[in-house]
N, C-alpha and C. Protein backbone atom coordinates (compact mmCIF):
# COMPACT_ATOMS: atom_id res chain seq x y z
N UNK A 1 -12.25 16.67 40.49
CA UNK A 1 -12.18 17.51 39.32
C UNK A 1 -10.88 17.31 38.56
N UNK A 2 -9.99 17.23 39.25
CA UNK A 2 -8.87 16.66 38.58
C UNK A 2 -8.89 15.61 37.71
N UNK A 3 -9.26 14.90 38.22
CA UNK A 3 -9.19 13.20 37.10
C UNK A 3 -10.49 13.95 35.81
N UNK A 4 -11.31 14.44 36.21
CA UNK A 4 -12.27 14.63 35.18
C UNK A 4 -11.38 15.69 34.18
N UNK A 5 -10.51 16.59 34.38
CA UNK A 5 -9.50 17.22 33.60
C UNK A 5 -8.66 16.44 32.72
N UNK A 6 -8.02 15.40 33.34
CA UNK A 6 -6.90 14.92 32.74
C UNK A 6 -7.91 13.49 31.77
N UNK A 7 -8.97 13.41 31.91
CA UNK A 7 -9.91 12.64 30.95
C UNK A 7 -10.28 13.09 29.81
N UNK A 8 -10.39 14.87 29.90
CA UNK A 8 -10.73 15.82 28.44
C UNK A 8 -9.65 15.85 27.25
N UNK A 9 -8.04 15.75 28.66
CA UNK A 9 -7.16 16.02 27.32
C UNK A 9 -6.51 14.52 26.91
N UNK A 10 -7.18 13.54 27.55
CA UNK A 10 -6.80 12.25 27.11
C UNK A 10 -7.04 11.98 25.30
N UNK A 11 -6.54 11.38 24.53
CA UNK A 11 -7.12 11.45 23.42
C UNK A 11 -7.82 9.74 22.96
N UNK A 12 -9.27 9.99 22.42
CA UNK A 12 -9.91 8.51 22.44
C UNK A 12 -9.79 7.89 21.26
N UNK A 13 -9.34 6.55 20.82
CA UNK A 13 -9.61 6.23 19.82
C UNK A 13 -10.22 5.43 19.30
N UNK A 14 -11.26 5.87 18.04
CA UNK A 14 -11.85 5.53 17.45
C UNK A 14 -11.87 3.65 17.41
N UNK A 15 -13.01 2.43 17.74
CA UNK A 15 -12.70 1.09 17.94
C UNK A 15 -13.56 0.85 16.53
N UNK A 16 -13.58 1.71 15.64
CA UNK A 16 -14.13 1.16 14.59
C UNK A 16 -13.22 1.18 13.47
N UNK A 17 -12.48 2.27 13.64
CA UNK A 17 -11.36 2.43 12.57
C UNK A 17 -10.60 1.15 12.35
N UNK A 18 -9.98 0.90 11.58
CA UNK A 18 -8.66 0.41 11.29
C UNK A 18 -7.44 0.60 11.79
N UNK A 19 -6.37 -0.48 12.16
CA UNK A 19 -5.29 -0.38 12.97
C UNK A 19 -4.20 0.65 12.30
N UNK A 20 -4.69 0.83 11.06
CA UNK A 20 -3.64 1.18 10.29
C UNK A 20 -4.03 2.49 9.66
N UNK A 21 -5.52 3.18 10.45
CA UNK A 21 -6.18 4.13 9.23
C UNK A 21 -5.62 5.69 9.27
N UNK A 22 -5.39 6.54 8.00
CA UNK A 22 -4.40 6.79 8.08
C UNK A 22 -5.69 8.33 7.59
N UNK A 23 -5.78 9.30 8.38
CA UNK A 23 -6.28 10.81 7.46
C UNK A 23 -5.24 11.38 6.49
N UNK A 24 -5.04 10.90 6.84
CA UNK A 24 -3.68 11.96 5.48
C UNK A 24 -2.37 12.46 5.51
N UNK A 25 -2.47 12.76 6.71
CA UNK A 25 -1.27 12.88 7.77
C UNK A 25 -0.62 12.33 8.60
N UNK A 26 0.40 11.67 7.77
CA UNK A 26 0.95 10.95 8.49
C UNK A 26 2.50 11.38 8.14
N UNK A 27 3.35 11.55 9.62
CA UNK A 27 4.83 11.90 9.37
C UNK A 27 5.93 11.23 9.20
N UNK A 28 6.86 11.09 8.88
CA UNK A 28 7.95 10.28 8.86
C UNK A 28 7.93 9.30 9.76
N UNK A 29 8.06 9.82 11.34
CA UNK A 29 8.21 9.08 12.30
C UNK A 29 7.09 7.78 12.36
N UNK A 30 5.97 8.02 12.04
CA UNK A 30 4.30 7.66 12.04
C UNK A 30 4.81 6.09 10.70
N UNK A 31 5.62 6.37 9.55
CA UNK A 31 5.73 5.41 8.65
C UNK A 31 5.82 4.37 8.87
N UNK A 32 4.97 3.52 8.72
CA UNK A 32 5.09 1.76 8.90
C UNK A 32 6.16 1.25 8.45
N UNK A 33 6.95 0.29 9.25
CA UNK A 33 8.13 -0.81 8.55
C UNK A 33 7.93 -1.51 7.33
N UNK A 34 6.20 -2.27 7.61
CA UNK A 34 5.57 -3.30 6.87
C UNK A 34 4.51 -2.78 6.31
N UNK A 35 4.07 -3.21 5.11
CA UNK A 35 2.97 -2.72 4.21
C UNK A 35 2.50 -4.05 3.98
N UNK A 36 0.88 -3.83 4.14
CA UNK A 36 0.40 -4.98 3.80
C UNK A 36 -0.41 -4.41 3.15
N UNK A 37 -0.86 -5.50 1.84
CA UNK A 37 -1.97 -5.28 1.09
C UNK A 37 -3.21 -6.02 1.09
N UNK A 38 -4.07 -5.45 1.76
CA UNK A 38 -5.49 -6.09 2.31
C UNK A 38 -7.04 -6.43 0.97
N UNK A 39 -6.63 -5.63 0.60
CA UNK A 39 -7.77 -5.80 -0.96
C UNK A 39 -7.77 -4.83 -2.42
N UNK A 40 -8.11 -5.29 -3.09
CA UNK A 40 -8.14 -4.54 -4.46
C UNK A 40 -9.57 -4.62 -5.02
N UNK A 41 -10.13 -3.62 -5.54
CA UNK A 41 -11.41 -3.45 -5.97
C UNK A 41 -11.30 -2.72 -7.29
N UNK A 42 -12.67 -4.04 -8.27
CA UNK A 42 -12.49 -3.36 -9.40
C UNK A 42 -13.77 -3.44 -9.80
N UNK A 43 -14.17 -2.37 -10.30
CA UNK A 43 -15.63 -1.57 -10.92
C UNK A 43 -15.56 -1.01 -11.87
N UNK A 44 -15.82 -1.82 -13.18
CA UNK A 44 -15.56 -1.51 -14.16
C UNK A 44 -14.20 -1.19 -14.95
N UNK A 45 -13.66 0.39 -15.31
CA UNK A 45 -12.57 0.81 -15.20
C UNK A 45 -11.87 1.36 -14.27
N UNK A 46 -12.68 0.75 -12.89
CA UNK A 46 -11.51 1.77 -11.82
C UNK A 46 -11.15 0.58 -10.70
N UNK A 47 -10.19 1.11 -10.14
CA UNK A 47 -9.53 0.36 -9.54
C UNK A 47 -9.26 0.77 -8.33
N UNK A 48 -9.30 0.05 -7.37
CA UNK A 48 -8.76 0.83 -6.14
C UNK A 48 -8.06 -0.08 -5.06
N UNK A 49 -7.17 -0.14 -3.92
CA UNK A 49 -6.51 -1.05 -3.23
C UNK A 49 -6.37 -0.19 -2.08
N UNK A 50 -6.59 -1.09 -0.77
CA UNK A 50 -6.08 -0.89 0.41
C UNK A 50 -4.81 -1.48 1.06
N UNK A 51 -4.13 -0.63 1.02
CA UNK A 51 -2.69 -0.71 2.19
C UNK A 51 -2.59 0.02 3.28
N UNK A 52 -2.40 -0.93 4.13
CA UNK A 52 -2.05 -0.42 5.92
C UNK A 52 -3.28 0.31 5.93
N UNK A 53 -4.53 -0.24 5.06
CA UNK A 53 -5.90 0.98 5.85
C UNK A 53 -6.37 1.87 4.83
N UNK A 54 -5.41 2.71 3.80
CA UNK A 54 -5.56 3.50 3.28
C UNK A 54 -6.28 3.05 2.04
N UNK A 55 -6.97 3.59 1.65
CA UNK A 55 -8.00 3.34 -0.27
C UNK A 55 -7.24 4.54 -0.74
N UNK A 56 -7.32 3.62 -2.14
CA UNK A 56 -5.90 4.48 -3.02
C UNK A 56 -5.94 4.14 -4.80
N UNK A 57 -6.05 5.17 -5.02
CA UNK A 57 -6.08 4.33 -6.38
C UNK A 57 -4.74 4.48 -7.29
N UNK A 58 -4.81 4.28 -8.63
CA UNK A 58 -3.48 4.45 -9.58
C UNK A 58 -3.26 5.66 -9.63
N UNK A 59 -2.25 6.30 -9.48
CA UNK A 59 -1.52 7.54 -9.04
C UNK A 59 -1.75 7.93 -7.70
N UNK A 60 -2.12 7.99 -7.16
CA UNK A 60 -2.11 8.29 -5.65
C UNK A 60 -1.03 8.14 -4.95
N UNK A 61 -0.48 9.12 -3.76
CA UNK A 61 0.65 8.94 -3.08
C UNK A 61 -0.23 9.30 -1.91
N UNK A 62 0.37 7.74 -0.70
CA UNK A 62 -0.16 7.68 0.17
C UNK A 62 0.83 7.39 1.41
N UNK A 63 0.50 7.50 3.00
CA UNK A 63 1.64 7.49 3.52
C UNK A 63 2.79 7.86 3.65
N UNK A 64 2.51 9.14 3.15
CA UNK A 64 3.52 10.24 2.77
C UNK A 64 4.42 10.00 1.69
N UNK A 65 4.60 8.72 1.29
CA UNK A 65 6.11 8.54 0.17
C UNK A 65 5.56 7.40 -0.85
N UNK A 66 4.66 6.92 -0.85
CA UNK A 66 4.16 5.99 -1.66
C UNK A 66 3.28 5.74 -2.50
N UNK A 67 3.69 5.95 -3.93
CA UNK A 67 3.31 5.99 -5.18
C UNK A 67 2.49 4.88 -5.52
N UNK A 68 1.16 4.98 -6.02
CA UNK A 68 0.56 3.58 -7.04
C UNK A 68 0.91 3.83 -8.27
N UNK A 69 1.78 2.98 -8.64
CA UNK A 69 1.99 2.83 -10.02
C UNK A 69 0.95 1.95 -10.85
N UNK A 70 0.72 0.49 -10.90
CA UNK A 70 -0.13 0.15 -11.46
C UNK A 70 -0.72 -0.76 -10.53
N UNK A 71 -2.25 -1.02 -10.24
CA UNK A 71 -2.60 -2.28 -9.66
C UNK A 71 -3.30 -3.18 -11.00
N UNK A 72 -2.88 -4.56 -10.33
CA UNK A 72 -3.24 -5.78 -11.10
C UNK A 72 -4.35 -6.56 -10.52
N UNK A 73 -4.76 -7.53 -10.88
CA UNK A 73 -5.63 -8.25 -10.51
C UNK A 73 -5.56 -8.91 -8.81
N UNK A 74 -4.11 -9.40 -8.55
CA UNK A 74 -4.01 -9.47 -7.54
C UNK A 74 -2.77 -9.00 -6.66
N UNK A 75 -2.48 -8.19 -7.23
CA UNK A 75 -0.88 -7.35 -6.72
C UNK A 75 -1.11 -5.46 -7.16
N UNK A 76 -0.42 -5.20 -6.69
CA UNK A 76 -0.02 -3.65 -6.53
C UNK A 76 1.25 -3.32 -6.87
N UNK A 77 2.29 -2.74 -7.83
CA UNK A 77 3.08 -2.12 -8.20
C UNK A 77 3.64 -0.76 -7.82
N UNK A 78 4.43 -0.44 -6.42
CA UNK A 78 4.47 0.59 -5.73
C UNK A 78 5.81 1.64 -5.88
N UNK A 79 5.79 2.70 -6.16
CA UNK A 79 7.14 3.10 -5.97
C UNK A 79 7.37 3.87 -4.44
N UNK A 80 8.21 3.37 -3.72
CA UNK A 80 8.71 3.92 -2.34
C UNK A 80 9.87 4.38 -2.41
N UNK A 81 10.70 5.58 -2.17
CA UNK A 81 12.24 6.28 -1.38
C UNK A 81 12.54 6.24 -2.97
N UNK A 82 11.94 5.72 -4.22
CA UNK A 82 12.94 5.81 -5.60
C UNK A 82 12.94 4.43 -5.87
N UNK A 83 12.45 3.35 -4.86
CA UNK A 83 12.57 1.67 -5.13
C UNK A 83 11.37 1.38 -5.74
N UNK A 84 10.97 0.76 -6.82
CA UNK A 84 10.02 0.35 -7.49
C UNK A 84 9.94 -1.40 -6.53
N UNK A 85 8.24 -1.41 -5.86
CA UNK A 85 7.98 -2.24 -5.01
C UNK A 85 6.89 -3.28 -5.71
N UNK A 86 6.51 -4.35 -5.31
CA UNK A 86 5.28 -5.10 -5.82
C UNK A 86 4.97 -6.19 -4.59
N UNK A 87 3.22 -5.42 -3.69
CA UNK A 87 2.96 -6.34 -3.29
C UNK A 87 1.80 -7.08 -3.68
N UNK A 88 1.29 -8.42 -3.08
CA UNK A 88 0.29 -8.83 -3.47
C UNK A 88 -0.34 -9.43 -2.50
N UNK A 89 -1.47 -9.65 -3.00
CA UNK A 89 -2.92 -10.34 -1.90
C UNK A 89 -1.76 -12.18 -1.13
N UNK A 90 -2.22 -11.71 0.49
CA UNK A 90 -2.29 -13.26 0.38
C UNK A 90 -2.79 -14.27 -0.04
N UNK A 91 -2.37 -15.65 -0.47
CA UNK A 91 -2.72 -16.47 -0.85
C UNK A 91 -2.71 -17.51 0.27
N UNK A 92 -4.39 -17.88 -0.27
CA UNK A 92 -4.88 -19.01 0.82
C UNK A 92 -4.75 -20.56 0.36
N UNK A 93 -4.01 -21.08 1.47
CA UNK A 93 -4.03 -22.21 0.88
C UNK A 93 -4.78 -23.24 1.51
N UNK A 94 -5.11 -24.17 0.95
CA UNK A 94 -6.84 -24.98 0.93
C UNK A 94 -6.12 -26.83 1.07
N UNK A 95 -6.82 -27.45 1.94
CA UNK A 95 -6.33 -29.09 2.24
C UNK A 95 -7.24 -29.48 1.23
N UNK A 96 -6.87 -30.23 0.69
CA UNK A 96 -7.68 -31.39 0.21
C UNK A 96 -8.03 -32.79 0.85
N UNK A 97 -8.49 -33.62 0.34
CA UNK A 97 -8.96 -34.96 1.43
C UNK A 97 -7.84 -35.65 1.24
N UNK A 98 -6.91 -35.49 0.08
CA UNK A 98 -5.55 -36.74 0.04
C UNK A 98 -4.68 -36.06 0.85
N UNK A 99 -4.43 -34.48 1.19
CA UNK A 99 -3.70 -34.00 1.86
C UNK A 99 -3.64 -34.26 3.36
N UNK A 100 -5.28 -34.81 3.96
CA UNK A 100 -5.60 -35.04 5.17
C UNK A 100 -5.29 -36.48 5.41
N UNK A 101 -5.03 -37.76 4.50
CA UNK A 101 -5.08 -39.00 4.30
C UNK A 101 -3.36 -39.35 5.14
């Protein structure tokens, strides 16, 4: 009975989520070092981008301190602590056949 106790207050996590997915609450301590920007989506006039997990659009403050200022086609314009930030999509880079030669 014991082990079946200390299994209830274990806490499980979710293997579908995202490494980075964030409800809303997230505290100082919880703040990522690194921000990565995983995708940007655009539908018509709206726009939206994922960082560290989170969907976010222009004005949104996410991760407790982080402003969308503007997203672009392939970058994000962020304000963090008062620092105006800009990240962008990785870029893939592709061999060609003279590159393999």
């Amino acid at each position: 009975m014991l082990v079946y106790s200390s299994l209830l207050t274990a806490e499980l996590r979710d293997p579908t989520k995202p490494a980075f997915y964030s409800s809303g609450a997230i505290t100082e301590s919880k703040q990522p070092d690194h921000l990565t920007l995983s995708s940007i989506w655009s539908s018509g006039k709206s726009r939206r981008v994922t960082i560290n997990g989170v969907v976010a659009k222009q004005g949104d403050i996410i991760l407790s301190d982080i402003k969308i200022i503007k997203i672009y086609n392939n970058a994000v314009k962020i304000s963090q602590n008062g620092m105006i930030k800009k990240l962008s999509l990785l870029k893939r880079s592709f061999k060609t056949k003279q590159a393999l030669k």
